[in-house]
Structures are given as structure tokens and as C-alpha cells.
N, C-alpha and C. Protein backbone atom coordinates (compact mmCIF):
# COMPACT_ATOMS: atom_id res chain seq x y z
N UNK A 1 91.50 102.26 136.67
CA UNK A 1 91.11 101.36 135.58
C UNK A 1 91.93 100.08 135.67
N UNK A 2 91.27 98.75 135.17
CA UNK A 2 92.06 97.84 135.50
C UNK A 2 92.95 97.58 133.88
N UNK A 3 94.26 97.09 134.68
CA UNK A 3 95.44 97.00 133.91
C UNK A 3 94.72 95.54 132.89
N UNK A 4 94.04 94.83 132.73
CA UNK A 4 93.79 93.86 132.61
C UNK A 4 92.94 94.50 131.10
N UNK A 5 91.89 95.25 131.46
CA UNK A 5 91.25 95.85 130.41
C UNK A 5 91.84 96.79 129.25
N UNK A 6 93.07 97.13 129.81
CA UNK A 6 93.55 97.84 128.80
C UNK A 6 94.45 97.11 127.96
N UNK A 7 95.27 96.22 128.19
CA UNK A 7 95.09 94.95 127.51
C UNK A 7 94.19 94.70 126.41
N UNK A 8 93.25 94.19 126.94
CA UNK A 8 92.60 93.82 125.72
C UNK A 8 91.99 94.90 124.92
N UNK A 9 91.99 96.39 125.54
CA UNK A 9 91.53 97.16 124.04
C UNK A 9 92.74 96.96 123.61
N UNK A 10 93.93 96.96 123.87
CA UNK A 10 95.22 97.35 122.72
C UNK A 10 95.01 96.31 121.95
N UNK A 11 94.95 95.27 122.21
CA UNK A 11 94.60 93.44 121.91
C UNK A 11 93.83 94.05 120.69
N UNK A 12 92.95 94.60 121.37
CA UNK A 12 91.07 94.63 120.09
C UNK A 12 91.62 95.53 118.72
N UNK A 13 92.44 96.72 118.99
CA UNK A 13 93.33 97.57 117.82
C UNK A 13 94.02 96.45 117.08
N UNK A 14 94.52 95.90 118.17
CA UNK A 14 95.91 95.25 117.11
C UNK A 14 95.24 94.02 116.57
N UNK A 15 93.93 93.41 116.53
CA UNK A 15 93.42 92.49 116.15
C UNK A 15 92.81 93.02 114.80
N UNK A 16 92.07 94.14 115.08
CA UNK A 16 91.42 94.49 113.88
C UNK A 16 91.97 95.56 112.91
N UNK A 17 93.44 95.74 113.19
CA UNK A 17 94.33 95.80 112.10
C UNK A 17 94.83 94.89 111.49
N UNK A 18 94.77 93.74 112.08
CA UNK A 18 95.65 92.18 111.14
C UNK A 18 94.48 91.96 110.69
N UNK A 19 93.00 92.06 111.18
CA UNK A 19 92.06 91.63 110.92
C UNK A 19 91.43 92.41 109.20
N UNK A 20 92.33 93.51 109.40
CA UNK A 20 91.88 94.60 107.86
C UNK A 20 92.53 94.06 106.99
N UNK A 21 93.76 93.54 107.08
CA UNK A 21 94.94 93.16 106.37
C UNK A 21 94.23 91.69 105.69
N UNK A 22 93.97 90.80 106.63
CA UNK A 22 93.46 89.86 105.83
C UNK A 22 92.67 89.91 105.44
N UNK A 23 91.47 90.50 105.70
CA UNK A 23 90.24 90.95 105.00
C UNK A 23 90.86 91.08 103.51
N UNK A 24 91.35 91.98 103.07
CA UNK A 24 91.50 92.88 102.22
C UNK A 24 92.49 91.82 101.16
N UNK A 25 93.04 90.84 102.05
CA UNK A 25 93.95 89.42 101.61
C UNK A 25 92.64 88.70 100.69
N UNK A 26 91.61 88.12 101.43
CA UNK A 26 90.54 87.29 101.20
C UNK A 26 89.50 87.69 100.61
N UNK A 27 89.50 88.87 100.49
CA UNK A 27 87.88 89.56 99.75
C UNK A 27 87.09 89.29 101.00
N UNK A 28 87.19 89.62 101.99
CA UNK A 28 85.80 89.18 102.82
C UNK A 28 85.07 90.18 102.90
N UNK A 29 83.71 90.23 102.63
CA UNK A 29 82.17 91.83 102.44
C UNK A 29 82.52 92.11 104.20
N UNK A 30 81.43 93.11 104.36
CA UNK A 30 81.72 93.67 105.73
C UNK A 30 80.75 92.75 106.60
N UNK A 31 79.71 91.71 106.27
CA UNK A 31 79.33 91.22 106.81
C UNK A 31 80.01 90.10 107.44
N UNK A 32 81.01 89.24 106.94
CA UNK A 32 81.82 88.62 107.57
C UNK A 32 82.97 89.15 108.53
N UNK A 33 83.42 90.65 108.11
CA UNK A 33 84.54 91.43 109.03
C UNK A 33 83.46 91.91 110.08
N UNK A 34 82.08 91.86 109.37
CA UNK A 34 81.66 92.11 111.40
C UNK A 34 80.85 91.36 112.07
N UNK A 35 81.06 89.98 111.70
CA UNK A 35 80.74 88.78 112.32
C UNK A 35 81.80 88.44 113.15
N UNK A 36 83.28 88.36 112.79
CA UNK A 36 84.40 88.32 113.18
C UNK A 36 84.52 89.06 114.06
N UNK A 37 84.44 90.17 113.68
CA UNK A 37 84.58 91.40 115.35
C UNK A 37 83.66 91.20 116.05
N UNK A 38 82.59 90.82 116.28
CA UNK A 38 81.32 90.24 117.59
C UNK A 38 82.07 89.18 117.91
N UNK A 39 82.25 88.37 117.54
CA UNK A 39 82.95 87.12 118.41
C UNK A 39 83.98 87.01 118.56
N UNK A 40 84.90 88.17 118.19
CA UNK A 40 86.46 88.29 118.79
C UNK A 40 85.47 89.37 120.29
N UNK A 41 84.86 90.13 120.19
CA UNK A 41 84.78 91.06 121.41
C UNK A 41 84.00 89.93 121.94
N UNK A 42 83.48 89.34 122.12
CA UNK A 42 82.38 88.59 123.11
C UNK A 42 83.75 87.60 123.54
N UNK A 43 84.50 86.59 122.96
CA UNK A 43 85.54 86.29 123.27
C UNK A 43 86.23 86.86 124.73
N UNK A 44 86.77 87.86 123.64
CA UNK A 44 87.28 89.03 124.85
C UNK A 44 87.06 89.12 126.38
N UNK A 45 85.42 89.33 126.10
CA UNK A 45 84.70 89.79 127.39
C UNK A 45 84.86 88.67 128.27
N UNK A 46 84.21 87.26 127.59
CA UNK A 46 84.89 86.27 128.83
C UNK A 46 85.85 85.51 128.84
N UNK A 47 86.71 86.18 128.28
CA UNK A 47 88.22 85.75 129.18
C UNK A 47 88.45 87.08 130.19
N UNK A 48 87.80 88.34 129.47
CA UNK A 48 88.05 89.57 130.80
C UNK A 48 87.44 88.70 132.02
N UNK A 49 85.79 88.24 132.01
CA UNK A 49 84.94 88.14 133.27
C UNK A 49 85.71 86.57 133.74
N UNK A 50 86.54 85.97 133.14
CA UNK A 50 87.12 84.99 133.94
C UNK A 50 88.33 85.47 134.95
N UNK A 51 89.03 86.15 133.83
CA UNK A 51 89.85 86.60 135.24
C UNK A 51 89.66 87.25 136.09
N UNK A 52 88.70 88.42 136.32
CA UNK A 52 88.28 89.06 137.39
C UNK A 52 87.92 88.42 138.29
N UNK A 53 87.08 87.19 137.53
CA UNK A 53 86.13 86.47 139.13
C UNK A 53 86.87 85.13 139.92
């Protein structure tokens, strides 16, 4: 498995634990906490597919 990917799941945990925290700071509904998590993971993905290639 690449060292690179595991990275960013720990990244994706530790994001959407700060990410609960402020939620829960801001009142945000779940439709904005999972608007936020699609474009933190799509994010993700291409900075993963940049560094690979």
C-alpha cells in the first residue's frame, strides 16, 4: 500500500474530527458537513493523483 495514501486517510480522520468540533461550534445541518466532506475528499484525491503521476 502506498505510504502516501495512508496519509491522507489519517489526514481525512483528523479532518473530520476538527471538522465535528466546528460544526457543532457553528450550528452547521448535515447538509453543509457533507458538502464539506465531498470537497475535502475530492481535494484529497487530486493532490493524491498529482503526486503519483
Amino acid at each position: 500500500m502506498d505510504t502516501g495514501l495512508i496519509l491522507l486517510v489519517f489526514l481525512a480522520f483528523l479532518f473530520a474530527w476538527l471538522l465535528n468540533k466546528v460544526r457543532r461550534f457553528f450550528r452547521l445541518g448535515p447538509v453543509a458537513y457533507g458538502g464539506v466532506m465531498v470537497v475535502f475528499v475530492v481535494a484529497m484525491l487530486l493532490i493524491w493523483g498529482q503526486q503519483r503521476g
